[in-house]
N, C-alpha and C. Protein backbone atom coordinates (compact mmCIF):
# COMPACT_ATOMS: atom_id res chain seq x y z
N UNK A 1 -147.88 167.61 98.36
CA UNK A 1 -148.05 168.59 97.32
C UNK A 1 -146.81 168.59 96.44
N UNK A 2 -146.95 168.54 94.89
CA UNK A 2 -146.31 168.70 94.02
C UNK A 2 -145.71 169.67 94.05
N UNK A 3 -144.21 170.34 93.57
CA UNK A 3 -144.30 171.79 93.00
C UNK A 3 -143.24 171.88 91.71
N UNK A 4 -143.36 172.35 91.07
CA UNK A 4 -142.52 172.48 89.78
C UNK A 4 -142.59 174.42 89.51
N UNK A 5 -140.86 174.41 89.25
CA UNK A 5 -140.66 175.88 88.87
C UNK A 5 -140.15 175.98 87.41
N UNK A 6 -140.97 176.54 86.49
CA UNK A 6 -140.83 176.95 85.15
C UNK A 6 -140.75 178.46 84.63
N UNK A 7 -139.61 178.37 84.10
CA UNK A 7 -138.97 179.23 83.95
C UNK A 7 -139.65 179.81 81.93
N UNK A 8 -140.37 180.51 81.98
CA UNK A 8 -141.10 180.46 80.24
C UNK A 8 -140.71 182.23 79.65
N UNK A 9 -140.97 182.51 78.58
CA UNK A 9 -141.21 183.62 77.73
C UNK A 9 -142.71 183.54 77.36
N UNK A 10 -143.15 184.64 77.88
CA UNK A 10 -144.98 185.08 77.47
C UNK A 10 -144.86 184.87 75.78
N UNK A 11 -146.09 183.87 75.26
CA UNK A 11 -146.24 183.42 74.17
C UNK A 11 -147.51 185.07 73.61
N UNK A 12 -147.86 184.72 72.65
CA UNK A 12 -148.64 185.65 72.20
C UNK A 12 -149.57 184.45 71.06
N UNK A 13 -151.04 184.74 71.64
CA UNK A 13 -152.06 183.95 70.66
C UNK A 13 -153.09 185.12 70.26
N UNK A 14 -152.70 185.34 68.98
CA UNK A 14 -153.72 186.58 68.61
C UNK A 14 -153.48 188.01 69.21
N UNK A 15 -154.17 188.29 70.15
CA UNK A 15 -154.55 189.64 70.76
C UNK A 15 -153.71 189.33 72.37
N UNK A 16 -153.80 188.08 72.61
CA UNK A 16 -153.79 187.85 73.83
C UNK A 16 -152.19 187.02 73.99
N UNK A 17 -152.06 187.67 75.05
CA UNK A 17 -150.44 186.68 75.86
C UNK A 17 -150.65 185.47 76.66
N UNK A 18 -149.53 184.86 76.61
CA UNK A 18 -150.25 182.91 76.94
C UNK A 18 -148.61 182.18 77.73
N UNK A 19 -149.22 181.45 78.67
CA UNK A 19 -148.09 181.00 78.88
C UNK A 19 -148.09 179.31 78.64
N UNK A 20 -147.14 179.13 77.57
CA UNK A 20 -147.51 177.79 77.41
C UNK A 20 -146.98 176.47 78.23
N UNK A 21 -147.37 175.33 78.68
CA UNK A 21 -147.03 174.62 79.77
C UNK A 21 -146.25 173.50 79.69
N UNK A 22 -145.43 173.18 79.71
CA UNK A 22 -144.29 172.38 78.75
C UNK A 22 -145.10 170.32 78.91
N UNK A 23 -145.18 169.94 77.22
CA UNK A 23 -146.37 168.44 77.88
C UNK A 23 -145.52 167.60 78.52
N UNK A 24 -144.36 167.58 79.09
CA UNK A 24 -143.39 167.05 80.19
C UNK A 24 -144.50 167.05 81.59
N UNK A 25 -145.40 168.07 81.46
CA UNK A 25 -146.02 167.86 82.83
C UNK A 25 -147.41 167.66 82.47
N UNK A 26 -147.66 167.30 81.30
CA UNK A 26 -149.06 167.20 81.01
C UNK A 26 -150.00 166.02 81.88
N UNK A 27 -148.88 164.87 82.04
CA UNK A 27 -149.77 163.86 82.81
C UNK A 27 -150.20 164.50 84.62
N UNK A 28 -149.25 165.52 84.78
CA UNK A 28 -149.52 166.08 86.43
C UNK A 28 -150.28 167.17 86.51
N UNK A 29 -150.50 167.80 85.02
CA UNK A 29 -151.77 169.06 84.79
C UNK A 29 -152.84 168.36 84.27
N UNK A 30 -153.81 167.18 84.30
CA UNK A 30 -154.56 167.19 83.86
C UNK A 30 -155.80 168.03 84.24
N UNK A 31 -156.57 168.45 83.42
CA UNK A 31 -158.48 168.84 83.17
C UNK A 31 -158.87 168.33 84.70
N UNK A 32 -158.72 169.72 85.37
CA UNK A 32 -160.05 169.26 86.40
C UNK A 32 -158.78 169.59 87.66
N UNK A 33 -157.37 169.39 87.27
CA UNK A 33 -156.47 169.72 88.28
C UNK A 33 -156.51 171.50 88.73
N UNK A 34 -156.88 171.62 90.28
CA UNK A 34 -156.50 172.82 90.66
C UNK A 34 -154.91 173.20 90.97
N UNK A 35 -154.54 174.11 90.47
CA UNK A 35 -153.42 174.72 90.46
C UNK A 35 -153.04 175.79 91.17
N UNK A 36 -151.90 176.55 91.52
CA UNK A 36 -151.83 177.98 92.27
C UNK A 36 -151.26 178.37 91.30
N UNK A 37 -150.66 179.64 90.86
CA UNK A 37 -149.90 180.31 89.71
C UNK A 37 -149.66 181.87 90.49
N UNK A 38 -148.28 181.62 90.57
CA UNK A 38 -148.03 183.05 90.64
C UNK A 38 -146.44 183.37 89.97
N UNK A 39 -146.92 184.45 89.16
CA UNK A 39 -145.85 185.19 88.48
C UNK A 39 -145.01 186.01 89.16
N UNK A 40 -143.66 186.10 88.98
CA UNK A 40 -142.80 187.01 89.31
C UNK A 40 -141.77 187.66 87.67
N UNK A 41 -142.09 188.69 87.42
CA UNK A 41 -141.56 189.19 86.33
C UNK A 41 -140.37 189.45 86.69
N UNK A 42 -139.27 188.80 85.98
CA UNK A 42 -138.01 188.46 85.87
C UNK A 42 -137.23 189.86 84.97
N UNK A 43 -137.58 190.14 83.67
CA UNK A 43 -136.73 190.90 82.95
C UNK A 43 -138.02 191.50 82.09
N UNK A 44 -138.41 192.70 82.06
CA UNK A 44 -139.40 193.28 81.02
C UNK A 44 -138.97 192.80 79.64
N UNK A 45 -139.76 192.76 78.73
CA UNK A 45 -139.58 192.44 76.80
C UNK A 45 -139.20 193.44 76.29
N UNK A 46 -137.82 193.29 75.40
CA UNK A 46 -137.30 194.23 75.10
C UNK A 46 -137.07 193.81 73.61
N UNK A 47 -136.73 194.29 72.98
CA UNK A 47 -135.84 193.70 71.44
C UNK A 47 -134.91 192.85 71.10
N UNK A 48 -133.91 193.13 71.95
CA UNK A 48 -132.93 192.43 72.40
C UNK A 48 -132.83 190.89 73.08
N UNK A 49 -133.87 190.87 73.99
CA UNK A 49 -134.93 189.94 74.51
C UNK A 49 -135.36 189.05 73.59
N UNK A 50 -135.91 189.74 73.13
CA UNK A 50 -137.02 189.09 71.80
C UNK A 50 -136.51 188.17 71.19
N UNK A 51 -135.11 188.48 70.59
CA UNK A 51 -133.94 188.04 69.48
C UNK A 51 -132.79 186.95 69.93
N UNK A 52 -132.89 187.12 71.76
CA UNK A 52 -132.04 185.97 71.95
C UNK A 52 -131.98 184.19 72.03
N UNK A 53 -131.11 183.70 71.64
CA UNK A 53 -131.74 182.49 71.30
C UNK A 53 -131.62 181.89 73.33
N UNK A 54 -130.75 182.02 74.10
CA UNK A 54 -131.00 181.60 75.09
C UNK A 54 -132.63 181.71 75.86
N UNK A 55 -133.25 182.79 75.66
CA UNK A 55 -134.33 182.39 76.29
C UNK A 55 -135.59 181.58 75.50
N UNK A 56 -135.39 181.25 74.54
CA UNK A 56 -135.84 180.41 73.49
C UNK A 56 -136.04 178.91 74.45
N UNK A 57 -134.38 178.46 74.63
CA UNK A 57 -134.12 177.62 75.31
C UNK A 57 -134.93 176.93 76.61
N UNK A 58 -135.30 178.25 77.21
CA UNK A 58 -135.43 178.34 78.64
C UNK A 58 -137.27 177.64 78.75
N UNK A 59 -137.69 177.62 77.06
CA UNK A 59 -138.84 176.75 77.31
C UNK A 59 -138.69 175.54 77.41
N UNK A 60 -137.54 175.11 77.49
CA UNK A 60 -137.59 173.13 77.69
C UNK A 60 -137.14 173.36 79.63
N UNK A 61 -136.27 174.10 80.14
CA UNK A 61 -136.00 174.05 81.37
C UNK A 61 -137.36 173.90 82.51
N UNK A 62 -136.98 172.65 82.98
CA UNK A 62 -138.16 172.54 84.01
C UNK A 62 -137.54 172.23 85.05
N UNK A 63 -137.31 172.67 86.12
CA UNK A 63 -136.79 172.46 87.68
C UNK A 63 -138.15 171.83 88.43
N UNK A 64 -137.59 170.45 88.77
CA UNK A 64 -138.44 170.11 89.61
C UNK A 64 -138.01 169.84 91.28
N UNK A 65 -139.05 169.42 91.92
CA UNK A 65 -138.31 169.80 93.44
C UNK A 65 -139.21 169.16 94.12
């Protein structure tokens, strides 16, 4: 079993919040792959949050293992 820990900021599409999946792993997520997903909320969204460029960043960080 694979596992990869990604570290993201909740995207927003429309109405709805999204987490987008970095295509670094697109060849190991393909269509039809079952996955597990579980969230652990790290820091609530704040303004401050919102505005920093470090967690910007934190969408290329992919820890693999």
């Amino acid at each position: 079993m694979k596992q990869f820990t990604i570290t993201k900021k909740i995207a927003k599409h429309g109405s709805q919040s999204i987490i987008v999946i970095p295509r670094m792993l697109e060849s190991e997520l393909r269509p039809k792959t079952i996955v597990k997903i579980t969230i652990d909320i790290i820091k609530e969204a704040d303004n401050s949050i919102l505005e920093s460029s470090q967690l910007v960043k934190t969408s290329k960080e992919v820890l693999l293992r």
